[in-house]
Protein backbone atom coordinates (compact mmCIF):
# COMPACT_ATOMS: atom_id res chain seq x y z
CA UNK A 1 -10.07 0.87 -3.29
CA UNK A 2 -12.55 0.91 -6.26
CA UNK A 3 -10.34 3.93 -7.93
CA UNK A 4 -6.53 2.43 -6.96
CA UNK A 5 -5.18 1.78 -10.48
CA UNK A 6 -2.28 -0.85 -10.23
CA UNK A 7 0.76 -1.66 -12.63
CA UNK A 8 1.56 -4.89 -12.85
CA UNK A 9 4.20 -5.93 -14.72
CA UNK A 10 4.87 -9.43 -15.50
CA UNK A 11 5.94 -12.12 -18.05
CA UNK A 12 4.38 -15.10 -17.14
CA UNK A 13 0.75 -15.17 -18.94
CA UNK A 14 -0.15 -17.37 -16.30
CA UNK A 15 0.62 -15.31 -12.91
CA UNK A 16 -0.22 -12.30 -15.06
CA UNK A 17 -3.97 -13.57 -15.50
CA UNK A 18 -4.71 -15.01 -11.95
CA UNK A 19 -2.89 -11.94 -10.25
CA UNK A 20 -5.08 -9.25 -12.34
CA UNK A 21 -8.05 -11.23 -11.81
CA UNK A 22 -7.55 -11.86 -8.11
CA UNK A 23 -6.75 -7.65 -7.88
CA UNK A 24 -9.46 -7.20 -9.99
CA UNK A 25 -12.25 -8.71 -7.48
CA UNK A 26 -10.68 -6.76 -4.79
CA UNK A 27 -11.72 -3.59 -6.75
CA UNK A 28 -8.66 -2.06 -8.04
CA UNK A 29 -8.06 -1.56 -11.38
CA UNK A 30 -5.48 -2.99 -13.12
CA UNK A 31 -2.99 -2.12 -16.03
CA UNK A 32 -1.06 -5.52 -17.11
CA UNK A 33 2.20 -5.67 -18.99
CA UNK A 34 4.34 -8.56 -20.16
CA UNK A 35 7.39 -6.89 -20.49
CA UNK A 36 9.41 -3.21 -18.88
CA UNK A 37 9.08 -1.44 -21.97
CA UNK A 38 5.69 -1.62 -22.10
CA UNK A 39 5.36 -1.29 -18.06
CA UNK A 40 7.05 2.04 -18.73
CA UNK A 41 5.06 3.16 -21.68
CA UNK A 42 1.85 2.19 -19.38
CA UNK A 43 3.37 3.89 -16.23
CA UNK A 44 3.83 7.20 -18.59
CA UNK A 45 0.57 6.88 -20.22
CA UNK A 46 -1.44 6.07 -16.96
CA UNK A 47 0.26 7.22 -14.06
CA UNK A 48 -0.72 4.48 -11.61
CA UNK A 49 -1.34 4.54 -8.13
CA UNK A 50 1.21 1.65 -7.08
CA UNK A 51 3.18 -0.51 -9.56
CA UNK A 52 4.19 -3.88 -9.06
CA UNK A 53 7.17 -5.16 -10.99
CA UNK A 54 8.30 -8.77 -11.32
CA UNK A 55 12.11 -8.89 -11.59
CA UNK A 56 12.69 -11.31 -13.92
CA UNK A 57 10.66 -9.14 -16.97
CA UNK A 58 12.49 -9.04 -20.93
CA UNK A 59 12.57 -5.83 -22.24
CA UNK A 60 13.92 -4.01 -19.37
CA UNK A 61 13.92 -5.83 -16.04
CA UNK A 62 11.65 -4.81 -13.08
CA UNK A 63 14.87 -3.00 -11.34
CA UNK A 64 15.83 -1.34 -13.88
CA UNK A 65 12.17 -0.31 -14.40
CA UNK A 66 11.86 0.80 -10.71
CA UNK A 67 14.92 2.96 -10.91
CA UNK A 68 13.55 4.38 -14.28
CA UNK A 69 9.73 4.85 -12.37
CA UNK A 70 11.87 6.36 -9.48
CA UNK A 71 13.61 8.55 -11.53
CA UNK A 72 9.76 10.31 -12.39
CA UNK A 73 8.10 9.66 -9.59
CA UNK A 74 7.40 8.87 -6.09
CA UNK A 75 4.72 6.44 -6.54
CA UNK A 76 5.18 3.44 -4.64
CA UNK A 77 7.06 0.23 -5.96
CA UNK A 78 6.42 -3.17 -4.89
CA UNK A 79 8.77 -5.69 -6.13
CA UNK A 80 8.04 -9.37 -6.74
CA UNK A 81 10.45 -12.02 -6.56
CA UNK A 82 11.19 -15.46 -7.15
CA UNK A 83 13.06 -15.97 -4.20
CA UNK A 84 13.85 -14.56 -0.67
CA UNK A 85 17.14 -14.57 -0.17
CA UNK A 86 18.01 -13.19 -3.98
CA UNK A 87 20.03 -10.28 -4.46
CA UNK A 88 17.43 -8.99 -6.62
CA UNK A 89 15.62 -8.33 -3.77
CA UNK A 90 18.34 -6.03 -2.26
CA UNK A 91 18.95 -4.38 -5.90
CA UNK A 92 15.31 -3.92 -6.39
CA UNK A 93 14.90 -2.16 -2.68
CA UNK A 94 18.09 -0.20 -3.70
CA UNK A 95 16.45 1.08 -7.03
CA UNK A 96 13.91 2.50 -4.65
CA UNK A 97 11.41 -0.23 -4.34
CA UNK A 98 9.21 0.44 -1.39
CA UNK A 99 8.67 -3.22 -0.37
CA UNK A 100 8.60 -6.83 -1.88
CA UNK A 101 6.65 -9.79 -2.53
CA UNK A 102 7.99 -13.08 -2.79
CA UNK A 103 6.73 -15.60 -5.33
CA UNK A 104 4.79 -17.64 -5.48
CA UNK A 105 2.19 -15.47 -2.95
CA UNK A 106 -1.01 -15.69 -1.51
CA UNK A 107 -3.26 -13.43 -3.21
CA UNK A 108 -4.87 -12.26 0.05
CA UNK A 109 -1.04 -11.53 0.98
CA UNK A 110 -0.46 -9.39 -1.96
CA UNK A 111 -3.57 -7.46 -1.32
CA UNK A 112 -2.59 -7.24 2.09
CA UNK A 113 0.51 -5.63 1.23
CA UNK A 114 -0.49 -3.21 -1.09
CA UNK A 115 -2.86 -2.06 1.06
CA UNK A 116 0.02 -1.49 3.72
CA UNK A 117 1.97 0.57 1.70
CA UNK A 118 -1.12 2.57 0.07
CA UNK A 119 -2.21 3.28 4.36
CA UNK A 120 1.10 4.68 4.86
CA UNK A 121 1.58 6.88 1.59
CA UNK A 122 -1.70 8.25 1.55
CA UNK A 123 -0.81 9.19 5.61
CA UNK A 124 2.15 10.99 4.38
CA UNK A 125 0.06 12.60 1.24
CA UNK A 126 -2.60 13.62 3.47
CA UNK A 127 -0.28 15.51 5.82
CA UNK A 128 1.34 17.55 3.05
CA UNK A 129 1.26 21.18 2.83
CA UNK A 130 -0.28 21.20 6.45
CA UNK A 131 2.43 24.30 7.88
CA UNK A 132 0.46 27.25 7.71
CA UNK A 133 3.12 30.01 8.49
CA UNK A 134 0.70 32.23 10.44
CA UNK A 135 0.50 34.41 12.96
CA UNK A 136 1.55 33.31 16.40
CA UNK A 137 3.81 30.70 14.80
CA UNK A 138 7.21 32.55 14.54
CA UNK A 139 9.41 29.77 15.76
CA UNK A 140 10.76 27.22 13.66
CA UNK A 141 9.90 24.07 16.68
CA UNK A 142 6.21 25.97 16.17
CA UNK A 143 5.81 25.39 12.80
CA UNK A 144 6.69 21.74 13.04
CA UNK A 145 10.18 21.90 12.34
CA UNK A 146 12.88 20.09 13.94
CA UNK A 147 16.30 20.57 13.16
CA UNK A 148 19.14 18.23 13.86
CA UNK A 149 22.42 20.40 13.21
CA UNK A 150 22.18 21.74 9.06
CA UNK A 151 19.41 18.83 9.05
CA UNK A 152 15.50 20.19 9.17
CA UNK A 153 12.69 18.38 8.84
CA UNK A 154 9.30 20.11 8.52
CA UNK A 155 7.21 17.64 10.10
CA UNK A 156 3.48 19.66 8.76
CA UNK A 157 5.01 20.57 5.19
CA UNK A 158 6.39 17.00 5.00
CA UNK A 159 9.81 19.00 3.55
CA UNK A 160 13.36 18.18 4.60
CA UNK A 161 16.22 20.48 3.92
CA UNK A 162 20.06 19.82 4.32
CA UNK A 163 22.37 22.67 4.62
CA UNK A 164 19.07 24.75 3.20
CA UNK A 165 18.85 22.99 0.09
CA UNK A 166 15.57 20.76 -0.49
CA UNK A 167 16.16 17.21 -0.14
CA UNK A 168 13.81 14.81 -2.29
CA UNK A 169 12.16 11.94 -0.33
CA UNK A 170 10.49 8.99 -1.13
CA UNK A 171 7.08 8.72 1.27
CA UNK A 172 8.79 5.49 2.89
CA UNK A 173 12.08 7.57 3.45
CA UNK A 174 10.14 10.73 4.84
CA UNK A 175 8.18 8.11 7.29
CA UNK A 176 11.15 6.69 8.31
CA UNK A 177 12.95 9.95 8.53
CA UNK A 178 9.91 11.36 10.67
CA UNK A 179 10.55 7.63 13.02
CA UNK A 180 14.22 9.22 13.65
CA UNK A 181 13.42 12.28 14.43
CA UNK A 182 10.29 12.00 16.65
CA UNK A 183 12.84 10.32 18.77
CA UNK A 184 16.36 11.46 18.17
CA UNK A 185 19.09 9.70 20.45
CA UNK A 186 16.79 6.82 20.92
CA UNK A 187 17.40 3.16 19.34
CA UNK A 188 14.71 2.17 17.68
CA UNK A 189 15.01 -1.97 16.84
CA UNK A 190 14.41 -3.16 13.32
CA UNK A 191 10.98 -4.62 13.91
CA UNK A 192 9.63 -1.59 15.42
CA UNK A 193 10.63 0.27 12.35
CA UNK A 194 8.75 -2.41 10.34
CA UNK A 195 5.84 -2.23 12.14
CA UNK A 196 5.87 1.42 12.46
CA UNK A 197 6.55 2.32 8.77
CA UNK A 198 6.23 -0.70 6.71
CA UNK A 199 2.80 -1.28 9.02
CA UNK A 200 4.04 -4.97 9.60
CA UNK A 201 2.24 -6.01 12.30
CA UNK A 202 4.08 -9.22 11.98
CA UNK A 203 8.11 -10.31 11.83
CA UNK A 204 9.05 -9.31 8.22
CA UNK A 205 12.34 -9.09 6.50
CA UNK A 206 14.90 -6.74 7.90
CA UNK A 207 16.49 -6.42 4.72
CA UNK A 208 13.74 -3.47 3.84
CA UNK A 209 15.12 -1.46 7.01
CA UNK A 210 18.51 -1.49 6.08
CA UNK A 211 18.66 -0.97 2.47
CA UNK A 212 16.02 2.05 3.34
CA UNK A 213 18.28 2.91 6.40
CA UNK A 214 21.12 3.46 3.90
CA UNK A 215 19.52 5.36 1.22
CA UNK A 216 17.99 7.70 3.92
CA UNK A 217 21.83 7.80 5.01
CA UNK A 218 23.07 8.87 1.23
CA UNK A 219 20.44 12.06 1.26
CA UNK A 220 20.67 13.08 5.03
CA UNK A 221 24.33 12.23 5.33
CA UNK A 222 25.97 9.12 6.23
CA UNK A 223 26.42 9.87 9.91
CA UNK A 224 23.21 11.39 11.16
CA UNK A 225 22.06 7.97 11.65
CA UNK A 226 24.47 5.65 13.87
CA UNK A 227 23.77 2.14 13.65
CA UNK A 228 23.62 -0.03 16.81
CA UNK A 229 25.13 -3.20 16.74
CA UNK A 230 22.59 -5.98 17.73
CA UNK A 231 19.99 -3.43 18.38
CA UNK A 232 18.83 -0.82 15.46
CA UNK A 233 19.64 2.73 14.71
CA UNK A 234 19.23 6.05 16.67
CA UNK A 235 19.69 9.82 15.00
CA UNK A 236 21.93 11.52 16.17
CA UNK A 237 20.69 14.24 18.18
């Protein structure tokens, strides 16, 4: 972890100190910002490995600054908020925010959270460009890719295409997208899709599956995935 450079954006001179000091001992290395302007300017400059955005920022607020991050990149987001059951939460997980904090936190949870989501992104990093294309693999099913009517999904090249046109992922969307299709026709509950993507090993907050659920939904197509009333979502096989 002694080369993870983090983004932290936040206001309060306070959290901002004991946060980057508490990230600091745990090795990473750490960019802090009071405002989203300068976040941005940083995130430009610096190219981080994660980013962590309060919500509440002046300048340009954290969601705005994740859909503005998203917009260049597919590094991963973690949002911090002041409360649970906010609707920044949602908004900031909508923006394409990979998962969320709430404050005030535990620095050991923090840590333990960004570790989660830097376990599964460098997973889906570290599979990419693994399709070779040679000989003896002339079959689509061969080279890792499953299709699911004008839906593939190249499960070495970590590639999806609709209709033949590329589809951009997130690495939280592809490893949910990869949870559908290893199993399509299947439910698969909420909290397995936590632990299995988000690496919860723990109840979390289903509100991460369904916002994710639905932007998955608005690149794939809103009815590949079928939602299961009182017990998760399948794709449709």
């Amino acid at each position: 972890m002694a080369e993870t450079h983090v983004l932290f954006v936040e206001d309060d001179d306070v959290i901002r100190e004991a946060t980057t000091l508490a990230l600091e001992r745990d090795g990473f290395v750490v960019t802090a910002m009071p405002d989203g302007l300068s976040g941005l300017e940083s995130f430009r400059a610096h190219r981080p490995d994660i980013a962590l955005l309060d919500v509440m920022v002046p300048g340009m607020d954290g969601v705005s600054l994740c859909r503005r991050i998203r917009d260049e990149s597919t590094v991963p987001v973690i949002m911090l908020s002041a409360r649970a059951d906010s609707i920044d939460v949602v908004l900031g997980l909508e923006a394409g925010a990979d998962d969320y904090v709430t404050k005030p936190f535990d620095g050991s949870v923090l840590v333990a959270r960004i570790r989660a989501v830097l376990r599964r992104f460098g997973h889906a990093g570290g599979r990419r460009g693994g399709a070779t294309g040679g000989e003896g693999q002339s079959t689509a099913e061969e080279r890792g890719v499953l299709a699911f009517g004008d839906l593939e999904v190249d499960t070495e090249g970590m590639e999806v295409r609709r209709a033949g046109a590329p589809v951009a992922l997130t690495p939280t969307e592809m490893r949910l997208l990869l949870e559908f299709s290893s199993a399509p026709g299947t439910v698969l509950s909420r909290d397995r899709l936590l632990e299995r993507v988000w690496d919860y090993d723990w109840g979390g907050d289903t509100r991460v599956v369904d916002v994710h659920v639905q932007r998955l939904r608005t690149k794939i197509g809103q009815d590949r995935i079928e939602t299961v009333r009182g017990f998760g979502y399948k794709l449709k096989a």
